[in-house]
C-alpha atoms as a PDB file:
ATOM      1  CA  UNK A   1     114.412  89.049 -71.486  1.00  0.00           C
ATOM      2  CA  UNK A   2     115.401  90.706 -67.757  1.00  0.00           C
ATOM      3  CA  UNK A   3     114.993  88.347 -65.192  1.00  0.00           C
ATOM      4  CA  UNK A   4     112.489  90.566 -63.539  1.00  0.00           C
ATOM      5  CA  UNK A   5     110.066  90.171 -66.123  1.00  0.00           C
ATOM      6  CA  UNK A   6     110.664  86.617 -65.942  1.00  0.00           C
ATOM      7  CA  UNK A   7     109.194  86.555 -62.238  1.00  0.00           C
ATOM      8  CA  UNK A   8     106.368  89.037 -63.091  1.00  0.00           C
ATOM      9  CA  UNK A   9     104.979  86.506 -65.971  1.00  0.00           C
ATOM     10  CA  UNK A  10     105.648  83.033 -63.272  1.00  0.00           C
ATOM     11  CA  UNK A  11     104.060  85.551 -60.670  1.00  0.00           C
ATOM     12  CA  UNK A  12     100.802  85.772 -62.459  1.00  0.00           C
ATOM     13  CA  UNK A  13      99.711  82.075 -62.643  1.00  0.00           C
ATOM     14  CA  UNK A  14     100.729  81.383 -58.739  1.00  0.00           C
ATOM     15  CA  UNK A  15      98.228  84.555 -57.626  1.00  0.00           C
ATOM     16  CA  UNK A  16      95.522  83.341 -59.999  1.00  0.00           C
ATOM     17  CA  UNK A  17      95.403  80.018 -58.279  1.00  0.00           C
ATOM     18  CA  UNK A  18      95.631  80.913 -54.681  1.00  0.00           C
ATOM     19  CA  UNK A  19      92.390  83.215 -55.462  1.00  0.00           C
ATOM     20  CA  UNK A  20      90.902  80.039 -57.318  1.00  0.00           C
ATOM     21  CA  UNK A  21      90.929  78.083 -54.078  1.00  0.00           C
ATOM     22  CA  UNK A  22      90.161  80.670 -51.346  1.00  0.00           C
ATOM     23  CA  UNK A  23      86.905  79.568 -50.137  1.00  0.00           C
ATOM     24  CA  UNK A  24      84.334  83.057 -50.343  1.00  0.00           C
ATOM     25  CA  UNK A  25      82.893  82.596 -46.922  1.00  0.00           C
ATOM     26  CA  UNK A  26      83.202  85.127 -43.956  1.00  0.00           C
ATOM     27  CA  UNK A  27      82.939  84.056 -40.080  1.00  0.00           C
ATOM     28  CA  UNK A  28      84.535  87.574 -38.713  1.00  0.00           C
ATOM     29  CA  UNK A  29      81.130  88.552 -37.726  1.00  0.00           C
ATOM     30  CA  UNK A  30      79.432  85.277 -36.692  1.00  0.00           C
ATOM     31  CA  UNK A  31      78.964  84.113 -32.840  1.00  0.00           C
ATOM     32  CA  UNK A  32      78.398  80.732 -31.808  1.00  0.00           C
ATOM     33  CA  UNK A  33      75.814  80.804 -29.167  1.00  0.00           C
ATOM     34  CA  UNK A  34      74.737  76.848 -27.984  1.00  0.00           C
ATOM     35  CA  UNK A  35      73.971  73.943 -29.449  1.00  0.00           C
ATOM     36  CA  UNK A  36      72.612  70.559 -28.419  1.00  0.00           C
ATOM     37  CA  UNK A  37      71.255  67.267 -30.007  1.00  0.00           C
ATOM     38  CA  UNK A  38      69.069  64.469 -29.010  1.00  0.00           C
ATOM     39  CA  UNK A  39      65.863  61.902 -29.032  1.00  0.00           C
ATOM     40  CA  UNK A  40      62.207  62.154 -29.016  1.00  0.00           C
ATOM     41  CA  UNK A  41      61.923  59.770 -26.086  1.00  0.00           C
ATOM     42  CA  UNK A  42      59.291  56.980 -27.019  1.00  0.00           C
ATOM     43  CA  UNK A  43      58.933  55.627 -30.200  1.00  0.00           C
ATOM     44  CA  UNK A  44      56.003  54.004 -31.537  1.00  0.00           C
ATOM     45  CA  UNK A  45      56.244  50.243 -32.121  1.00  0.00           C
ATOM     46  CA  UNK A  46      55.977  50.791 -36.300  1.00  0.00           C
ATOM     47  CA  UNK A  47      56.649  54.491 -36.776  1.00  0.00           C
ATOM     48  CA  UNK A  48      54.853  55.653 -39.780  1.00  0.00           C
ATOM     49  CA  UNK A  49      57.151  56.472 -42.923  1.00  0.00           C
ATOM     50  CA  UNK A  50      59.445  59.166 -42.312  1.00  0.00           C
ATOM     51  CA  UNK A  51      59.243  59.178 -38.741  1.00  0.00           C
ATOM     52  CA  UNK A  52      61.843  61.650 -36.960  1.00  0.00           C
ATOM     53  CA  UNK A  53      63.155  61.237 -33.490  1.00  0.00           C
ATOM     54  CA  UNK A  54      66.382  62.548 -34.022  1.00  0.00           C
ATOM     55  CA  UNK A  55      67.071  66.531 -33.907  1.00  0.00           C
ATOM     56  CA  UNK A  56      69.738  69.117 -33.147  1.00  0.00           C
ATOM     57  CA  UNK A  57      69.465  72.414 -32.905  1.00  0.00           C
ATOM     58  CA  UNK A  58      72.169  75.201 -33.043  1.00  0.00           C
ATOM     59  CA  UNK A  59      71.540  78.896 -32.008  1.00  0.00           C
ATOM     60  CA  UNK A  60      73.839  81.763 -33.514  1.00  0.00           C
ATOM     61  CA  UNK A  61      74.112  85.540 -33.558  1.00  0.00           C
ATOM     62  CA  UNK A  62      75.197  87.344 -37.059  1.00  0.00           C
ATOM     63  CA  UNK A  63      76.070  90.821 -37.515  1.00  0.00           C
ATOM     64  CA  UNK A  64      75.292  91.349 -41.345  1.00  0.00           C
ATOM     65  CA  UNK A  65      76.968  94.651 -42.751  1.00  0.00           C
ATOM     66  CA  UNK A  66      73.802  94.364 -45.525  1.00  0.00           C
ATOM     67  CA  UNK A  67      70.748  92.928 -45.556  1.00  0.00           C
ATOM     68  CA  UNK A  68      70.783  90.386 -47.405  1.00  0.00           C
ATOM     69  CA  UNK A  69      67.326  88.407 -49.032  1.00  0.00           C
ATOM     70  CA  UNK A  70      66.597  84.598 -50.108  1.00  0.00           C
ATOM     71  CA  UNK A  71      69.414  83.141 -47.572  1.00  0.00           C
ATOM     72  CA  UNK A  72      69.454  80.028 -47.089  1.00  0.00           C
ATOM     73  CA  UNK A  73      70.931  77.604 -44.117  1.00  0.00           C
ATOM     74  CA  UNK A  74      72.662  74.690 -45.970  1.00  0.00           C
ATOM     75  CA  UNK A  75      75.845  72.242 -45.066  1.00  0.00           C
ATOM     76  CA  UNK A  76      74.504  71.494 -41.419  1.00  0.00           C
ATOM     77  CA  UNK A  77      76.377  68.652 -40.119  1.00  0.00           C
ATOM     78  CA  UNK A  78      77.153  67.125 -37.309  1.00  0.00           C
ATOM     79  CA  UNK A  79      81.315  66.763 -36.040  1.00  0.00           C
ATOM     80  CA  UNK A  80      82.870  64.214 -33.905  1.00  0.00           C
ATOM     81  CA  UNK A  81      86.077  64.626 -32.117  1.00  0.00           C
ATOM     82  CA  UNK A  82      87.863  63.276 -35.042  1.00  0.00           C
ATOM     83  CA  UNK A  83      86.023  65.521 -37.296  1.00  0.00           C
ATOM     84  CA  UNK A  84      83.886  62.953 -38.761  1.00  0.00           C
ATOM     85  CA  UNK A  85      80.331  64.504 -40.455  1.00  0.00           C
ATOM     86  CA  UNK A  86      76.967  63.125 -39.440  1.00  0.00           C
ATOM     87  CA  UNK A  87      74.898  64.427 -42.031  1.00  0.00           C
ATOM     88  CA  UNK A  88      71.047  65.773 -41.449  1.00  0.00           C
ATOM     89  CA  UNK A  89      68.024  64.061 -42.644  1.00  0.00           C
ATOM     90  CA  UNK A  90      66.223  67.922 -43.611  1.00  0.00           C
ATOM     91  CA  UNK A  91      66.066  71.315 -41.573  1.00  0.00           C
ATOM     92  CA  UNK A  92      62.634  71.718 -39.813  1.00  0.00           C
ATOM     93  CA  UNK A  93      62.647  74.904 -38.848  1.00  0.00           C
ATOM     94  CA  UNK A  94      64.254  78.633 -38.670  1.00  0.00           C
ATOM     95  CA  UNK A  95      63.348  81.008 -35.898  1.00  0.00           C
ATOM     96  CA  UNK A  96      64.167  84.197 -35.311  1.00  0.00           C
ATOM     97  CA  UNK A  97      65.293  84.119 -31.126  1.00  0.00           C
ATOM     98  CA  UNK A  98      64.423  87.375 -29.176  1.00  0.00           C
ATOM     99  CA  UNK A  99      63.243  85.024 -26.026  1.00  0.00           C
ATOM    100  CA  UNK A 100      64.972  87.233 -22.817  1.00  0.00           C
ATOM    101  CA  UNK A 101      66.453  84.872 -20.309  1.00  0.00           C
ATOM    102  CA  UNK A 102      64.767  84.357 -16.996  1.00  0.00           C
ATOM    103  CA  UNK A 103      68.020  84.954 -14.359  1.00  0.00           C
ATOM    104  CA  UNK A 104      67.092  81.127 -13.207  1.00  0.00           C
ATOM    105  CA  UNK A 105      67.023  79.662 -16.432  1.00  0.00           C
ATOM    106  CA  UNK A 106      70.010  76.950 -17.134  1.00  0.00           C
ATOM    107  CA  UNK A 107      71.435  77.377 -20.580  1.00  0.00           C
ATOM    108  CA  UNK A 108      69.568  74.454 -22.436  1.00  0.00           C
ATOM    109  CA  UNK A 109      66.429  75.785 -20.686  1.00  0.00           C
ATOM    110  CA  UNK A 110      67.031  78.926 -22.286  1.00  0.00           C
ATOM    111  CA  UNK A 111      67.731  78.184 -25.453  1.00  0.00           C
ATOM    112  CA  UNK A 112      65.278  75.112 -25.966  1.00  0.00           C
ATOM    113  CA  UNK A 113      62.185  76.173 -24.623  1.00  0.00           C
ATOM    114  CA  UNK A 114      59.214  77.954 -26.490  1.00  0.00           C
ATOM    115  CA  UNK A 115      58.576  81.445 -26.752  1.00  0.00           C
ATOM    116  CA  UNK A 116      60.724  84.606 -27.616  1.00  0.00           C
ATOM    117  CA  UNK A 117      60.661  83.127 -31.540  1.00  0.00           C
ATOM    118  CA  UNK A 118      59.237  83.506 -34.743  1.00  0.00           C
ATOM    119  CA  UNK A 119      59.789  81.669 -38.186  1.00  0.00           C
ATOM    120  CA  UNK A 120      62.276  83.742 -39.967  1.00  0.00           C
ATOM    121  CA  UNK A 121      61.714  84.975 -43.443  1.00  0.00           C
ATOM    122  CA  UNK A 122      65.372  84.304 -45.130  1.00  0.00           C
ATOM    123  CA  UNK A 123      66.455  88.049 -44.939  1.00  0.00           C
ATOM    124  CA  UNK A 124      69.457  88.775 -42.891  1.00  0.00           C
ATOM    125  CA  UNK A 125      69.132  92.871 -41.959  1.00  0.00           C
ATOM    126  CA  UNK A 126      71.850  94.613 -41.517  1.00  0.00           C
ATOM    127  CA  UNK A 127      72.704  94.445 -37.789  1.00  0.00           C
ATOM    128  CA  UNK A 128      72.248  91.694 -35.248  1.00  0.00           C
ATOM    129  CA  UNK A 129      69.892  88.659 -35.802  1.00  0.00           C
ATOM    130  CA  UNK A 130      69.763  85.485 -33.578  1.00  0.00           C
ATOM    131  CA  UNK A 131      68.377  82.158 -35.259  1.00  0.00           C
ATOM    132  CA  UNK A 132      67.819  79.398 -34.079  1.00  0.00           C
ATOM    133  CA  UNK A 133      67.893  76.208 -36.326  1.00  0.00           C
ATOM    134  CA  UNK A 134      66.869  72.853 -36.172  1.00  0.00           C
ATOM    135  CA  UNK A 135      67.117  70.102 -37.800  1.00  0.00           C
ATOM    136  CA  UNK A 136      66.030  66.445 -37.992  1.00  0.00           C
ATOM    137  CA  UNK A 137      68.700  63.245 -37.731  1.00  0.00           C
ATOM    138  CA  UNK A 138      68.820  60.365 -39.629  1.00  0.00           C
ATOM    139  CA  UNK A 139      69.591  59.256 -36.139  1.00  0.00           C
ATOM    140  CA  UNK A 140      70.558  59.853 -32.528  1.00  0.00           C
ATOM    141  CA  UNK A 141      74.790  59.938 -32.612  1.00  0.00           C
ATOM    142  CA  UNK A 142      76.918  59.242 -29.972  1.00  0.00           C
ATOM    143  CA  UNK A 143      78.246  62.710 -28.556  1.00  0.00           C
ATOM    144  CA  UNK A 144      79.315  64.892 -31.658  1.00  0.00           C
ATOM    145  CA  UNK A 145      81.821  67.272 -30.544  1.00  0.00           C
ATOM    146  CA  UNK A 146      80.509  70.663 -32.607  1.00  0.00           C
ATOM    147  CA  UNK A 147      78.171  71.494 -35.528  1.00  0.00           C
ATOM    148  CA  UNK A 148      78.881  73.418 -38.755  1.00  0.00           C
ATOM    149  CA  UNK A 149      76.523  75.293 -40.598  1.00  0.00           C
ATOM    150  CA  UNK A 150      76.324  77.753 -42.988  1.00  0.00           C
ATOM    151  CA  UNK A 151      73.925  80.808 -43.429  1.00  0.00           C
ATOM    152  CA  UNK A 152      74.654  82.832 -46.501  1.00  0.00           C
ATOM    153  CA  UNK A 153      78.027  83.498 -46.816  1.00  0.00           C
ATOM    154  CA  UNK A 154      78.772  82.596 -43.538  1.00  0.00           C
ATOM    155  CA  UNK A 155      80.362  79.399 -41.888  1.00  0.00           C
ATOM    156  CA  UNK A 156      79.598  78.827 -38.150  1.00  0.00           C
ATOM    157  CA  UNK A 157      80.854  76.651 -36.146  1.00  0.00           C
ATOM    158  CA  UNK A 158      78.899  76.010 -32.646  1.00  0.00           C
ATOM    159  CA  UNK A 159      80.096  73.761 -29.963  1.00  0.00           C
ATOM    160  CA  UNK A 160      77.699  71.214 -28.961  1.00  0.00           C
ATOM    161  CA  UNK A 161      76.873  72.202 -25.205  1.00  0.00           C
ATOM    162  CA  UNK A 162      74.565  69.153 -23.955  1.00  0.00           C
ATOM    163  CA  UNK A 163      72.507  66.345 -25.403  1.00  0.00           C
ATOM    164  CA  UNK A 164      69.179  65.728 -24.293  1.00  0.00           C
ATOM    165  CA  UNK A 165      67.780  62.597 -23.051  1.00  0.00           C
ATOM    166  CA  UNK A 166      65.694  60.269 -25.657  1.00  0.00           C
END
């Protein structure tokens, strides 16, 4: 046998693995836009069952090539500095954000309040679509650093930008 087709056939195997373990995710056209966590304020003296006081909520832009039907938001969790996950309790909502930003209006302010939304249907269009997600805590953490998400096929991750009082 030549040597060459020694490294052809040794080749093969090597390429066939790498593919194996590239995760199939894309973040080239995914923007971070805010995110922020935080408490309810007041909580009753016996919550009923499943009480939540606990949410964050993370706002991001995606530029879909395609639409794209029946996606889903999944793997939200929380990141400390050390890269530790606090996992969610359930998402409680998806919005489609088109609010326009009052030149007054503080970041949190802007993204937080009501208005400018509407529940979004799980189709991504091709273009631009900002959502905004949240999502109830098992419980309030102490400041996470960023939150990871993914929509799709894509992986986003947003910097947490304040936390609101409880």
């Amino acid at each position: 046998m030549k040597p060459q087709t020694i490294l052809f056939l040794v080749a093969i195997p090597l390429i066939g693995l790498a593919l194996a373990v590239e995760p199939a995710t894309d973040t080239s056209n995914v923007k971070a836009l805010f995110g922020a966590f935080g408490g309810i304020g007041t909580i009753p003296n016996n919550p009923p069952p499943g009480f939540e006081s606990a949410f964050a909520v993370a706002v991001v832009e995606i530029n879909s090539p395609i639409e794209t039907s029946n996606v889903a938001v999944s793997d939200f969790v929380l990141l400390d500095q050390g890269g530790k996950a606090i996992k969610i309790k359930r998402v409680v909502e998806v919005e489609e954000f088109n609010r326009p930003r009052i030149p007054t209006e503080g970041i949190a302010a802007y993204y937080l309040n009501n208005g400018g939304t509407r529940l979004w249907n799980g189709t991504l269009p091709a273009g631009r679509i900002r959502l905004r997600i949240k999502v109830a805590l098992r419980e309030v953490p102490v400041f996470p650093f960023r939150i990871r998400l993914k929509i799709g096929q894509y992986i986003i991750e947003v910097p947490v930008n304040c936390g609101w009082p409880t």
